[in-house]
C-alpha atoms as a PDB file:
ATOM      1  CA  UNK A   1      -8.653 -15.279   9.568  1.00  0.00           C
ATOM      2  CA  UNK A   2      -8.353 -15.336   6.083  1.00  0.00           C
ATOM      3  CA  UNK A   3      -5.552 -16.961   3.507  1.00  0.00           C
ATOM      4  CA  UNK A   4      -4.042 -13.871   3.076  1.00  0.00           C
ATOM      5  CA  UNK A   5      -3.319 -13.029   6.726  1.00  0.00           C
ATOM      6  CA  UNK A   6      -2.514 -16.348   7.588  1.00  0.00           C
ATOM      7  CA  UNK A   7       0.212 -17.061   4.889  1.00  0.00           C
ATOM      8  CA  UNK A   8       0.668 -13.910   2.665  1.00  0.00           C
ATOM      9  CA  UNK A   9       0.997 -11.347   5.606  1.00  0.00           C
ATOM     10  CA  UNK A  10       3.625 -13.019   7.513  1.00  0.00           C
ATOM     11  CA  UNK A  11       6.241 -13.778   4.274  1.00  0.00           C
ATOM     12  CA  UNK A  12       5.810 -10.534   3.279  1.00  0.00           C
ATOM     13  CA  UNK A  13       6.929  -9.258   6.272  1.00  0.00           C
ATOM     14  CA  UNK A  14       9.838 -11.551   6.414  1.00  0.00           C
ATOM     15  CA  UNK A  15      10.809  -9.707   2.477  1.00  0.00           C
ATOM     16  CA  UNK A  16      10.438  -6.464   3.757  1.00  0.00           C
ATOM     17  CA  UNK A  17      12.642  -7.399   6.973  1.00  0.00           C
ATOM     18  CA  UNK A  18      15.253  -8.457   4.465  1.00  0.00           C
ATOM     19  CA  UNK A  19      14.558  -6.118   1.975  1.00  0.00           C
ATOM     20  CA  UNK A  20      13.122  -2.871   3.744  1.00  0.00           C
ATOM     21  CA  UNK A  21      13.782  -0.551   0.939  1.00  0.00           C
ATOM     22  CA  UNK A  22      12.124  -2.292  -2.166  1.00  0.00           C
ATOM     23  CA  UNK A  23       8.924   0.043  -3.067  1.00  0.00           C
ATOM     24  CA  UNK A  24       7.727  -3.319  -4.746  1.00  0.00           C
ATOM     25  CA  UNK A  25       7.983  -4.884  -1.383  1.00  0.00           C
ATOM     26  CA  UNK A  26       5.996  -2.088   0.535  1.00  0.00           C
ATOM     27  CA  UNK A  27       3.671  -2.041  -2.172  1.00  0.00           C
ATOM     28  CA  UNK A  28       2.649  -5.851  -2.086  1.00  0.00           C
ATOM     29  CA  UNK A  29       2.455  -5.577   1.216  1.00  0.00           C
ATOM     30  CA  UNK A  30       0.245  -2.430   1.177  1.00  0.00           C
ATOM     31  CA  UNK A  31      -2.374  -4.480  -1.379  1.00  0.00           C
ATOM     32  CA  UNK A  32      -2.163  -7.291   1.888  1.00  0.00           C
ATOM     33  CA  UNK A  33      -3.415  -4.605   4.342  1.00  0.00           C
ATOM     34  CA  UNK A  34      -5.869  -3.385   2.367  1.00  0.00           C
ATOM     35  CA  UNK A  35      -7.768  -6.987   0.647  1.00  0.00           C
ATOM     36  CA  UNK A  36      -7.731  -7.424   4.755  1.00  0.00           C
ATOM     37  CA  UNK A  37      -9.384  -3.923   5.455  1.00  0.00           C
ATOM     38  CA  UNK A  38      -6.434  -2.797   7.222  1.00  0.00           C
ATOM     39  CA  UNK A  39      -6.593   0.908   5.656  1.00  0.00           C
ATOM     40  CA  UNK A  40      -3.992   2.441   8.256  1.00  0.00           C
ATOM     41  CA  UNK A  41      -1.286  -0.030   8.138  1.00  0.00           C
ATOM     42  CA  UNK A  42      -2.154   0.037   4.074  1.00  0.00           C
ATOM     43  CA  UNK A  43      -1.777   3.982   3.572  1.00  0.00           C
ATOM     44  CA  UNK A  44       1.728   3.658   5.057  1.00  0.00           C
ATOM     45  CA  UNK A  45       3.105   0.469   3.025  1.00  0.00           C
ATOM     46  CA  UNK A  46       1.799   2.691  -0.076  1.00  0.00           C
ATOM     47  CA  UNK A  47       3.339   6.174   1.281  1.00  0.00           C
ATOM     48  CA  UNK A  48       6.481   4.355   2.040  1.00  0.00           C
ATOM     49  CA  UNK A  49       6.602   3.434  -1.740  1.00  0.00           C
ATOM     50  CA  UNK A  50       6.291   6.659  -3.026  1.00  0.00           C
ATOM     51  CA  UNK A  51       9.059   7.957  -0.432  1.00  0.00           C
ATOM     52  CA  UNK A  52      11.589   5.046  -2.303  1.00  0.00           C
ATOM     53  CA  UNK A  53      10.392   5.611  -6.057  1.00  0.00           C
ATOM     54  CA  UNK A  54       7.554   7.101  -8.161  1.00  0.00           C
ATOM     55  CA  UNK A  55       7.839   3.650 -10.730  1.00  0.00           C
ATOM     56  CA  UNK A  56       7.338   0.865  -8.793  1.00  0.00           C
ATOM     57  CA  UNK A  57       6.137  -2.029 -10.740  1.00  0.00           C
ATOM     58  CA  UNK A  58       2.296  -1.085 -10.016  1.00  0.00           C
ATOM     59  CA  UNK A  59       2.154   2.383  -9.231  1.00  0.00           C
ATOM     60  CA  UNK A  60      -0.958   2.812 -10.959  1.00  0.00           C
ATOM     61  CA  UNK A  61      -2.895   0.182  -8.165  1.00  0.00           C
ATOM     62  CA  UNK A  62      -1.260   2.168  -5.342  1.00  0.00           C
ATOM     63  CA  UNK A  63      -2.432   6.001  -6.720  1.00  0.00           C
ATOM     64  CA  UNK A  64      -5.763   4.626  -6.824  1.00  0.00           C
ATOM     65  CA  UNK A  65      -6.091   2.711  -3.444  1.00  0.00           C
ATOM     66  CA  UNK A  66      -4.367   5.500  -1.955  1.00  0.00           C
ATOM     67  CA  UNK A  67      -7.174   7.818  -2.953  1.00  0.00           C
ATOM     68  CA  UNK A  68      -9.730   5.333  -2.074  1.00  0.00           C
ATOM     69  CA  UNK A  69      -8.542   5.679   1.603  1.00  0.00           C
ATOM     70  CA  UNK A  70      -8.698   9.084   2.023  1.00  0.00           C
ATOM     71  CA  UNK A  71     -11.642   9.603   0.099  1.00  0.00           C
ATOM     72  CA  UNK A  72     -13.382   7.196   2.564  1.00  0.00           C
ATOM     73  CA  UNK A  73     -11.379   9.454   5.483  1.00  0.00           C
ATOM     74  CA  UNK A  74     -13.207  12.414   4.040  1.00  0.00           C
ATOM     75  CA  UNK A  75      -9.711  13.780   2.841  1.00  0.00           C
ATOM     76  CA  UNK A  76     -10.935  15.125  -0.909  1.00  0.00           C
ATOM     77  CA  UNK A  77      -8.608  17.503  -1.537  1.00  0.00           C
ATOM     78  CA  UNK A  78      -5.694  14.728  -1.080  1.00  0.00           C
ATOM     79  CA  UNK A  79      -7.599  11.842  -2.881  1.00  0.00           C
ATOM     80  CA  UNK A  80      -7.768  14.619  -6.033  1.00  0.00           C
ATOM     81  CA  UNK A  81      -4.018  14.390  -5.679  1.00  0.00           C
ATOM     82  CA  UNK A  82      -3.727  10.848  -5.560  1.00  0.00           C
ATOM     83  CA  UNK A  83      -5.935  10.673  -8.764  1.00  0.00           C
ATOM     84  CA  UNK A  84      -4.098  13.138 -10.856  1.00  0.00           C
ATOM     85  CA  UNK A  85      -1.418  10.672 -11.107  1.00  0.00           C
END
């Protein structure tokens, strides 16, 4: 196990339990899940973002990741719309 899942993971988890409708939240712990090649758990941290806000504090990172896993799901026509942002 890495750093990340060991410590990281787990606090962030206890913020979003405490906070479960700060986009910022969902979307540190969507980079988590995916610098640990969890892709699934990932797309719906950054998902859940966009359904709070479309200006979280790195929305940029999150458009692009977010295309990155459905280009590698073979979804083109959504990673387009992820990368018109």
């Amino acid at each position: 196990m890495s750093v990340i899942e060991i410590y990281a993971v787990p606090n962030a988890e206890v913020c979003l339990f405490i906070r479960y409708q700060n986009p910022d939240a969902w979307g540190l712990m969507g980079h988590l899940y995916y610098l640990t090649s969890r892709t699934e758990e990932a797309q719906d941290c950054y998902e859940r973002t966009l359904a709070y806000t479309t200006e979280a504090s790195d929305m940029h990172a999150i458009y692009l990741r977010l295309a990155s896993i459905y280009l590698e799901k073979g979804e083109v026509g959504v990673t387009l719309y992820y990368l018109s942002f």
